[in-house]
PDB file of N, CA and C in Angstrom:
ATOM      1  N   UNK A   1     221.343  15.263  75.227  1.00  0.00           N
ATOM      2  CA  UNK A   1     222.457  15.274  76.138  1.00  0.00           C
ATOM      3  C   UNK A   1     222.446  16.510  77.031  1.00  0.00           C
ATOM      4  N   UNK A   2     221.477  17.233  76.740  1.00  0.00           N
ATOM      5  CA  UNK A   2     221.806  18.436  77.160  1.00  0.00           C
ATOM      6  C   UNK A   2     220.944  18.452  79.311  1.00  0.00           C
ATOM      7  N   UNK A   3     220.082  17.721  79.221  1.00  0.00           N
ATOM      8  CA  UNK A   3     219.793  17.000  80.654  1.00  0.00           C
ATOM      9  C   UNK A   3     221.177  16.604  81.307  1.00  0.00           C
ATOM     10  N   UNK A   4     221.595  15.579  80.992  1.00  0.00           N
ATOM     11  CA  UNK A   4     222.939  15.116  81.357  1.00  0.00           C
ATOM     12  C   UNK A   4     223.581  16.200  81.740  1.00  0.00           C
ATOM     13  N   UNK A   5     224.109  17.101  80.842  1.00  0.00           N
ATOM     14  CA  UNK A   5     225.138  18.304  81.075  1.00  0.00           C
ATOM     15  C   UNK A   5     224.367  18.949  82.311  1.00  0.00           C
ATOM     16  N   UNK A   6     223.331  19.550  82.610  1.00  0.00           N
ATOM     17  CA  UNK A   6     222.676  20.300  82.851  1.00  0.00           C
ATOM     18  C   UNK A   6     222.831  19.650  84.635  1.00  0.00           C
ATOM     19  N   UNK A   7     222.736  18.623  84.701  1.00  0.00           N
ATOM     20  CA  UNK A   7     223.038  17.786  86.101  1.00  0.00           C
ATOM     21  C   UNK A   7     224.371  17.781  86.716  1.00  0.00           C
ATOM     22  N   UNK A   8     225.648  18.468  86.086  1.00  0.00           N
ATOM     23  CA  UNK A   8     227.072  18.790  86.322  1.00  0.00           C
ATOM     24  C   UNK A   8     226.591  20.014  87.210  1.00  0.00           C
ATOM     25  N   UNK A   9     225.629  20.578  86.662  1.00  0.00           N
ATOM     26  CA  UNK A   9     225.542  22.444  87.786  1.00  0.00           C
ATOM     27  C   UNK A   9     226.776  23.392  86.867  1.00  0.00           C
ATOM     28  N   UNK A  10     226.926  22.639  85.980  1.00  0.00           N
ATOM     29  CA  UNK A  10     228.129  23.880  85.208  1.00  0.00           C
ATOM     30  C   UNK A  10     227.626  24.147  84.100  1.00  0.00           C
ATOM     31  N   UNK A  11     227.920  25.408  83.271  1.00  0.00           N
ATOM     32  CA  UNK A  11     227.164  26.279  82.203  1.00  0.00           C
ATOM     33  C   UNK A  11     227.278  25.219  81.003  1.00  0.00           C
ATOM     34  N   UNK A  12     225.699  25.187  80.227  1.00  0.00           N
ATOM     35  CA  UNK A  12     225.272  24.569  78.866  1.00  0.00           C
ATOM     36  C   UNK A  12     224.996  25.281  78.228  1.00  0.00           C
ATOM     37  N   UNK A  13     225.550  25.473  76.818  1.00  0.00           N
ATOM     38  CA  UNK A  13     225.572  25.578  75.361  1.00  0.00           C
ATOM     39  C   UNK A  13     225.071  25.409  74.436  1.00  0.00           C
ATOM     40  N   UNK A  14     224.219  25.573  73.694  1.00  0.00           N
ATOM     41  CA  UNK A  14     224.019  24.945  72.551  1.00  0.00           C
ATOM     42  C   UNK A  14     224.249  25.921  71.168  1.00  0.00           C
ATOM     43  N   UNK A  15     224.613  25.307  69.778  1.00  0.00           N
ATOM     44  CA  UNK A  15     224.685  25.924  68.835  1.00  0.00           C
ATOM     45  C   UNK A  15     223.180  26.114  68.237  1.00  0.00           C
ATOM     46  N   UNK A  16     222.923  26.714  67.330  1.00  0.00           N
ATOM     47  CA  UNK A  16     221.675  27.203  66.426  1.00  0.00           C
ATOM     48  C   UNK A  16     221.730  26.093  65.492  1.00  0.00           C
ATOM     49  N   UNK A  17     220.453  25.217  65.173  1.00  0.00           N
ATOM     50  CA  UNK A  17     221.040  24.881  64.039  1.00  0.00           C
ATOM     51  C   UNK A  17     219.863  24.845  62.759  1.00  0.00           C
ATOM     52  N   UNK A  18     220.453  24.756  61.649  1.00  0.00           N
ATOM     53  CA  UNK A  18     219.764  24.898  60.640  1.00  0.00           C
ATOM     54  C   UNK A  18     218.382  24.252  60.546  1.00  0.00           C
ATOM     55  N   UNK A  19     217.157  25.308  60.628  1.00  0.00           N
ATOM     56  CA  UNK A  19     215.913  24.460  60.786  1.00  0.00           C
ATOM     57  C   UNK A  19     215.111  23.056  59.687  1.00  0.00           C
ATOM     58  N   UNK A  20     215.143  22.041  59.882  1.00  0.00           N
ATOM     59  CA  UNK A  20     214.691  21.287  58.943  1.00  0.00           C
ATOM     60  C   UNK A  20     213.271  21.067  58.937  1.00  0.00           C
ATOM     61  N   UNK A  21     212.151  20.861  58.179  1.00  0.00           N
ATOM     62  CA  UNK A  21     210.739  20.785  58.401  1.00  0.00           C
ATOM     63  C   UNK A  21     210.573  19.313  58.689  1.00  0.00           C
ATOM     64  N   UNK A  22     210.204  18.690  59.565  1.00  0.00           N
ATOM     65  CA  UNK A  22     209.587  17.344  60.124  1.00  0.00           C
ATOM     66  C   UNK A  22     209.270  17.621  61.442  1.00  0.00           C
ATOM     67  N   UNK A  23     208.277  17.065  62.109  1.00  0.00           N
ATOM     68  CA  UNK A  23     207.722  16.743  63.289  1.00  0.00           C
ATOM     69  C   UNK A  23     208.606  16.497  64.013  1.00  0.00           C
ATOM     70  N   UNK A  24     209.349  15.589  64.045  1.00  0.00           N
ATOM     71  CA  UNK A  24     210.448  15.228  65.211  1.00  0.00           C
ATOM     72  C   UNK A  24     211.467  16.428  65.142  1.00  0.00           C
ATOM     73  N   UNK A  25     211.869  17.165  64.288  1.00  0.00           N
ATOM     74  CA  UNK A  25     212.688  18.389  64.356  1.00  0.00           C
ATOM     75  C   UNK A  25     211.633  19.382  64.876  1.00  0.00           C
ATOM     76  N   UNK A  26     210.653  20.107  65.159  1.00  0.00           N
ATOM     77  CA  UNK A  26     210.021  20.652  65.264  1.00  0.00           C
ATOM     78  C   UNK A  26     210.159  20.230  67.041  1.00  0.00           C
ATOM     79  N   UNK A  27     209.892  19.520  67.214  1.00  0.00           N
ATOM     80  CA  UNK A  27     209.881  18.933  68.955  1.00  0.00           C
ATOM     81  C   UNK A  27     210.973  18.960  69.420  1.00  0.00           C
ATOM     82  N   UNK A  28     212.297  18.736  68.331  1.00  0.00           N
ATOM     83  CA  UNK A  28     213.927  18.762  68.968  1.00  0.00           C
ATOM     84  C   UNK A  28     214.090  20.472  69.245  1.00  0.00           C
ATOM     85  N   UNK A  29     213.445  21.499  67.963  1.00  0.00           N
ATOM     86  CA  UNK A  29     213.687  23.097  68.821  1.00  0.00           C
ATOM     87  C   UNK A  29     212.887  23.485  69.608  1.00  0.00           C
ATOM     88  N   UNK A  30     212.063  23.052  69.637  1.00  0.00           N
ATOM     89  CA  UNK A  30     210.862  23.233  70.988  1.00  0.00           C
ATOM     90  C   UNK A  30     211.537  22.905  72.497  1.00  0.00           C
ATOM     91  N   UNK A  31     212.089  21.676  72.653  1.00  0.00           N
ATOM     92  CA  UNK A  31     212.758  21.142  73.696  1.00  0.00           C
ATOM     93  C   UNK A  31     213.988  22.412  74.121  1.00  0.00           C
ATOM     94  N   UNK A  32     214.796  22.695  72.942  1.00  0.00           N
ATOM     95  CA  UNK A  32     215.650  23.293  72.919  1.00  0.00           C
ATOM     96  C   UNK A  32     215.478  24.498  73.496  1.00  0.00           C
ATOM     97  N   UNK A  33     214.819  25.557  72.799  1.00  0.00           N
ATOM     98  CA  UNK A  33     213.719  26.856  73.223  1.00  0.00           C
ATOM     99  C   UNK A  33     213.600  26.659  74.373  1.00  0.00           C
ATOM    100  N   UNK A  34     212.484  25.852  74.826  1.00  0.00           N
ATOM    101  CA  UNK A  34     212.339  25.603  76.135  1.00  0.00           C
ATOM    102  C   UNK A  34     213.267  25.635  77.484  1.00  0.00           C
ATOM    103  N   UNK A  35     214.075  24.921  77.058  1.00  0.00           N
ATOM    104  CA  UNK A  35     215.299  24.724  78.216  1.00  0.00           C
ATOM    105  C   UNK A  35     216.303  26.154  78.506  1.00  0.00           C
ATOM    106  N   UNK A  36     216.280  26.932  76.874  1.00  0.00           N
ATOM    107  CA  UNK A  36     216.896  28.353  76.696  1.00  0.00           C
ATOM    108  C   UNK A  36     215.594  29.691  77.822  1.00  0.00           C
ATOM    109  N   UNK A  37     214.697  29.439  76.604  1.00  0.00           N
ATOM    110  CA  UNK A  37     213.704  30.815  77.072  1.00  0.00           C
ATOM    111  C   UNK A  37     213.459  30.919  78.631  1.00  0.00           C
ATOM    112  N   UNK A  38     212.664  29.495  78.388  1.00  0.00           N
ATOM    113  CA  UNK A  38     211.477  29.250  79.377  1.00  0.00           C
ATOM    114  C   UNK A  38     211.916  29.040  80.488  1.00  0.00           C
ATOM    115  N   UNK A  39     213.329  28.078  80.656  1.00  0.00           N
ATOM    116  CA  UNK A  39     213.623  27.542  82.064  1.00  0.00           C
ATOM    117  C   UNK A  39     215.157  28.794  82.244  1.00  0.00           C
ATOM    118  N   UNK A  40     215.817  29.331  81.052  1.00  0.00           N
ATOM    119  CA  UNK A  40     216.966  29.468  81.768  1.00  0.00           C
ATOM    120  C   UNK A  40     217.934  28.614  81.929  1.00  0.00           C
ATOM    121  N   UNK A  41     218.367  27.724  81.544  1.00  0.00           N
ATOM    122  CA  UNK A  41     218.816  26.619  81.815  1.00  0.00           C
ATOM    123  C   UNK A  41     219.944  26.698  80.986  1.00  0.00           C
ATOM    124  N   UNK A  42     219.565  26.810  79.863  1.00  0.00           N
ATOM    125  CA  UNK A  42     221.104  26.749  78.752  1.00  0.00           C
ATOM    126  C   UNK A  42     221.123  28.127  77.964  1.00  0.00           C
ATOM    127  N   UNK A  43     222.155  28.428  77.642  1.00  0.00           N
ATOM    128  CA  UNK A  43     222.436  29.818  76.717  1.00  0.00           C
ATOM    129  C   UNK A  43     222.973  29.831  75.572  1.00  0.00           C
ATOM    130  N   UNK A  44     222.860  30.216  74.938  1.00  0.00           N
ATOM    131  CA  UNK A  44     223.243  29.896  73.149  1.00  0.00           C
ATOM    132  C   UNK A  44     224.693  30.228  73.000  1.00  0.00           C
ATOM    133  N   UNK A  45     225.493  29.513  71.899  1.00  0.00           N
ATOM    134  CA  UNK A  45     227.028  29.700  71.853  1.00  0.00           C
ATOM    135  C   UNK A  45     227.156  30.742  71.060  1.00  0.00           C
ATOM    136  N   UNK A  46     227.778  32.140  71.570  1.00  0.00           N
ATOM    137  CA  UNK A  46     228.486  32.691  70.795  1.00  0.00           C
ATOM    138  C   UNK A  46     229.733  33.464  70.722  1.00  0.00           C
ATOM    139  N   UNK A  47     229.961  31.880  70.710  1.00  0.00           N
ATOM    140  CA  UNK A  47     231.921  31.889  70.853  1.00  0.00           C
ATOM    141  C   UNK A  47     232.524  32.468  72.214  1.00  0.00           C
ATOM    142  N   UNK A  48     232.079  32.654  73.015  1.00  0.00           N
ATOM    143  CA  UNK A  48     232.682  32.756  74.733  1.00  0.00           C
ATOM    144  C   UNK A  48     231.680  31.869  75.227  1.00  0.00           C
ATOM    145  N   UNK A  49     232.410  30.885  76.301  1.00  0.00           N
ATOM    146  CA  UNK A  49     231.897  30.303  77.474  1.00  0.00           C
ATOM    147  C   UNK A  49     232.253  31.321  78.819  1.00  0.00           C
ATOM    148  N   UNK A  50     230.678  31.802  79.139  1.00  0.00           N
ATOM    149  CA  UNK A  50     230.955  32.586  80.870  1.00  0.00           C
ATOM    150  C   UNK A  50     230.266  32.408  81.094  1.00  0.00           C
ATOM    151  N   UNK A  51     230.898  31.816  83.078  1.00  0.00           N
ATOM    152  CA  UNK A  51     230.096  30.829  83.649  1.00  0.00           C
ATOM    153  C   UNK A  51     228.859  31.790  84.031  1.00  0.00           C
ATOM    154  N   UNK A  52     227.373  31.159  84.267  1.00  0.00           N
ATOM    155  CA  UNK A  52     226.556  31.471  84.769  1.00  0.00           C
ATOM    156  C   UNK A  52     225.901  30.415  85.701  1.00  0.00           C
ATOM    157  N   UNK A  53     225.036  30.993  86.979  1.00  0.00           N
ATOM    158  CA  UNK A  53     224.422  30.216  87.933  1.00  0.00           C
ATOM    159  C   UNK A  53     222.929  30.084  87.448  1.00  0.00           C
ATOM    160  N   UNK A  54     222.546  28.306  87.761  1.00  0.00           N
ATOM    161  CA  UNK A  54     220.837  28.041  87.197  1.00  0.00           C
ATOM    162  C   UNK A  54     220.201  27.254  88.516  1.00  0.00           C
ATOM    163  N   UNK A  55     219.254  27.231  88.278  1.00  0.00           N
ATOM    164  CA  UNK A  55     218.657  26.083  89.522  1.00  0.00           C
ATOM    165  C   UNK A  55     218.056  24.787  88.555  1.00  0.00           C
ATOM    166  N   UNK A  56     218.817  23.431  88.667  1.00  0.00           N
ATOM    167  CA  UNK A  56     218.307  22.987  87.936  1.00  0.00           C
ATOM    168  C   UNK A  56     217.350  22.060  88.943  1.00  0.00           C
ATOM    169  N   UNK A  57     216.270  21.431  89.109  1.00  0.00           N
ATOM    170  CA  UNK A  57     215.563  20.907  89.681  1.00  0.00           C
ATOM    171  C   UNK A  57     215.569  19.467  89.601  1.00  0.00           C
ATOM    172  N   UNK A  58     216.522  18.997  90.973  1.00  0.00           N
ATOM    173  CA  UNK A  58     216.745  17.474  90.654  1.00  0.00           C
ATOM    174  C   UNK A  58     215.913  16.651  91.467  1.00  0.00           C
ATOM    175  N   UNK A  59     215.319  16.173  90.441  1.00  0.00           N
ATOM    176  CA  UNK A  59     213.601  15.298  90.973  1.00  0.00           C
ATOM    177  C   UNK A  59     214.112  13.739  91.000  1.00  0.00           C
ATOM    178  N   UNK A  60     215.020  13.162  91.202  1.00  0.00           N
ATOM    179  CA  UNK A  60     215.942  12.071  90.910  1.00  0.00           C
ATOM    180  C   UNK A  60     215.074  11.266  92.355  1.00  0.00           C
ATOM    181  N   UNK A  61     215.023  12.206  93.619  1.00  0.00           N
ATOM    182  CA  UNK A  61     214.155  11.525  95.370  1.00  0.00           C
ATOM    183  C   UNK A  61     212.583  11.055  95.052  1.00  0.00           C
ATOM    184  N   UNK A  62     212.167  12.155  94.477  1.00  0.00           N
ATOM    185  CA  UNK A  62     210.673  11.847  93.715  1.00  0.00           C
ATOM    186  C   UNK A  62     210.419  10.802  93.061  1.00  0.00           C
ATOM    187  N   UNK A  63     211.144  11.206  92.137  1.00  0.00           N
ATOM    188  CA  UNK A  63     210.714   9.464  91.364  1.00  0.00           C
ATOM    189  C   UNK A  63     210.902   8.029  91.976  1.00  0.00           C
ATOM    190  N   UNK A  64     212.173   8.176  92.750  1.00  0.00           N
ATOM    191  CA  UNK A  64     212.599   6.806  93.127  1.00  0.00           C
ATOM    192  C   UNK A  64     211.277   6.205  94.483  1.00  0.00           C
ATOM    193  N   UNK A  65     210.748   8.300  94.799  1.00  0.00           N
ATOM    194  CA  UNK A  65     209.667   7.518  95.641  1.00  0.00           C
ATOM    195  C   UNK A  65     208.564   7.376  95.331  1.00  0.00           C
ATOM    196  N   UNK A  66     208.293   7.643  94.204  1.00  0.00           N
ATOM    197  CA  UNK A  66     206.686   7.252  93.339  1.00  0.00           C
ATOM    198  C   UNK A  66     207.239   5.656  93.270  1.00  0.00           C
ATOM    199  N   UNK A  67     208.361   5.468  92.298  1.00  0.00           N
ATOM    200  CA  UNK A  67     208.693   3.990  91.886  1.00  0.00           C
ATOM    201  C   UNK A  67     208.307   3.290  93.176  1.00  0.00           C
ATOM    202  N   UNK A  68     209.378   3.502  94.305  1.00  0.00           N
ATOM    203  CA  UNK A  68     209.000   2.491  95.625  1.00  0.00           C
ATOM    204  C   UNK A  68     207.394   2.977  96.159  1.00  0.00           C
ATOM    205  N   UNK A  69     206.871   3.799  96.541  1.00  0.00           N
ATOM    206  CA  UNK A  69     205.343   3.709  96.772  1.00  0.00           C
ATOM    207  C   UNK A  69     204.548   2.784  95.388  1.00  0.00           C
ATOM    208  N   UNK A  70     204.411   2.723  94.042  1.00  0.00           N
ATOM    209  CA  UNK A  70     203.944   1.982  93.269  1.00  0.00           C
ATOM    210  C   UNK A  70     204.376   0.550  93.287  1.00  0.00           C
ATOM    211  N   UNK A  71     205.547  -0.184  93.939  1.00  0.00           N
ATOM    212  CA  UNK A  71     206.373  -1.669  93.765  1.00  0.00           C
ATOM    213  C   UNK A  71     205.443  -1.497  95.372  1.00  0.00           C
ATOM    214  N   UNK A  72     205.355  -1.386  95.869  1.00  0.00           N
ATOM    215  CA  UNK A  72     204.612  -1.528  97.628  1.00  0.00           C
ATOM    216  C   UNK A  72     203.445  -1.680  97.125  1.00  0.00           C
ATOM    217  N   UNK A  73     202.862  -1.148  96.912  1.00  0.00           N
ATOM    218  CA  UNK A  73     201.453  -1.094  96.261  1.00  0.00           C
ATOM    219  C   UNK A  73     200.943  -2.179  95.644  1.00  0.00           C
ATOM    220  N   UNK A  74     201.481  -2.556  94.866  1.00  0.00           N
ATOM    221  CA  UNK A  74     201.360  -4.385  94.153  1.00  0.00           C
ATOM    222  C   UNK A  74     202.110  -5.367  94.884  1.00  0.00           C
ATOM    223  N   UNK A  75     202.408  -5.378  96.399  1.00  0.00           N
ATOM    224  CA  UNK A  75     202.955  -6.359  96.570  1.00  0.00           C
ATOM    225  C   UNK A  75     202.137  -6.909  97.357  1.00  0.00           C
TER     226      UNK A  75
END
């Protein structure tokens, strides 16, 4: 959900949460990390919300024009 939020342009949150060992958890804090460290994007909760500014990169024109250049393409 945190994409979703992240497309408002208003500050995202997330809590810490208790690490569990499996593959698919391993890829859920990776994602997480990622969106924190790497992009900037979300900031960890601790207990104050203050607003901060991100650039989130909305590729929403891109795709719709890969989709329509690929549906042209097979027609």
């Amino acid at each position: 959900m945190h994409c979703e939020a992240l497309t408002s342009g208003r500050p995202v949150y997330s809590l810490e949460l208790a690490p569990i060992e499996g593959e698919r958890l391993e890829k859920f804090e990776w994602f997480h990390e990622d969106m924190q460290e790497t992009l900037g994007l979300t900031r960890p909760f601790a207990g104050e919300l203050t607003p901060y500014e991100y650039a989130f990169a909305d590729q929403s024109a891109e795709i719709a024009e890969a989709v329509r250049a690929q549906y042209a393409a097979r027609r």
